[in-house]
Protein backbone atom coordinates (compact mmCIF):
# COMPACT_ATOMS: atom_id res chain seq x y z
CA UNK A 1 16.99 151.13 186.72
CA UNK A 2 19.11 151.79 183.80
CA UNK A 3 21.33 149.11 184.29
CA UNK A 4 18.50 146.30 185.02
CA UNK A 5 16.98 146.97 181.34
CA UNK A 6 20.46 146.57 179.79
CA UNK A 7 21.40 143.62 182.11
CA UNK A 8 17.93 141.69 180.71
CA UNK A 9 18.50 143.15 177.24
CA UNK A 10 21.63 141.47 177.35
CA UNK A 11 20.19 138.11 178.47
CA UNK A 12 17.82 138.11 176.04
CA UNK A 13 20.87 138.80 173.36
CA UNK A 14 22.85 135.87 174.82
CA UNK A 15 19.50 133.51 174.94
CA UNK A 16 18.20 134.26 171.10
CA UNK A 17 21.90 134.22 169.78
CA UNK A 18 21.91 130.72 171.55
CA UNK A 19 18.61 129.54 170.39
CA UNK A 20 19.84 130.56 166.72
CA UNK A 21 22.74 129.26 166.71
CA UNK A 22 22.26 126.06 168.21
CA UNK A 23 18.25 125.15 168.00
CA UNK A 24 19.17 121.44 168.01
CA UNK A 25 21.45 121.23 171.13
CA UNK A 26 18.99 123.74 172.63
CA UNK A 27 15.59 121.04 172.40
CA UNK A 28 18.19 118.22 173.31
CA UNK A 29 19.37 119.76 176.39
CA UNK A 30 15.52 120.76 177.85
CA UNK A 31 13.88 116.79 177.23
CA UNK A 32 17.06 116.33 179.21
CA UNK A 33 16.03 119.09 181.84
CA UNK A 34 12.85 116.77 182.47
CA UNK A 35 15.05 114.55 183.73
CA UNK A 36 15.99 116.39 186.97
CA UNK A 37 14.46 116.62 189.78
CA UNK A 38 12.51 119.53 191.27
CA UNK A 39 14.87 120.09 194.02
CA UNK A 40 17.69 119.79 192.02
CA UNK A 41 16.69 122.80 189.97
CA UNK A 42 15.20 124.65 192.89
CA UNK A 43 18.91 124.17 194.46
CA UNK A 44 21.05 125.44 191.00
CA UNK A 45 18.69 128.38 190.73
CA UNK A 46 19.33 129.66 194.14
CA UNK A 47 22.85 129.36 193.68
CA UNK A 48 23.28 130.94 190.22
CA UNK A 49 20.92 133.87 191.87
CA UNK A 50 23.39 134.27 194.61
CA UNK A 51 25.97 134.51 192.75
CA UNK A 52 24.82 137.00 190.62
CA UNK A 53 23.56 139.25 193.64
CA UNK A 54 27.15 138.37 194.65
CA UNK A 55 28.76 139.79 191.34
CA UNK A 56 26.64 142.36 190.93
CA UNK A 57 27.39 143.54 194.49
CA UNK A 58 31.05 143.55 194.04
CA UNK A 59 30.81 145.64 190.98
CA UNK A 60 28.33 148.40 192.14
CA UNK A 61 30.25 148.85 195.14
């Protein structure tokens, strides 16, 4: 449980460091999310979950 609360306090880290550092790029890059379809983002969720189950796997065992 330890490592879950580290692993999202280190996502939130990475996503306010990003959102500070580059607030234009950030609001550029989600009108362009609208863009893509539902599927589409269905699809490239699944497969960045996987492979994090996949990583996170490989390094707990």
């Amino acid at each position: 449980m330890r490592e879950l609360a580290i692993a999202f306090g280190l996502f939130l880290f990475i996503e306010g460091i990003l959102y500070a550092l580059f607030p234009a790029k950030i609001k550029s890059m989600l009108k362009k999310l609208e863009l893509v379809k539902d599927n589409q983002l269905r699809l490239g969720g699944l497969i960045f979950a996987v492979i994090g189950f996949v990583i996170i796997y490989y390094i707990k065992s």
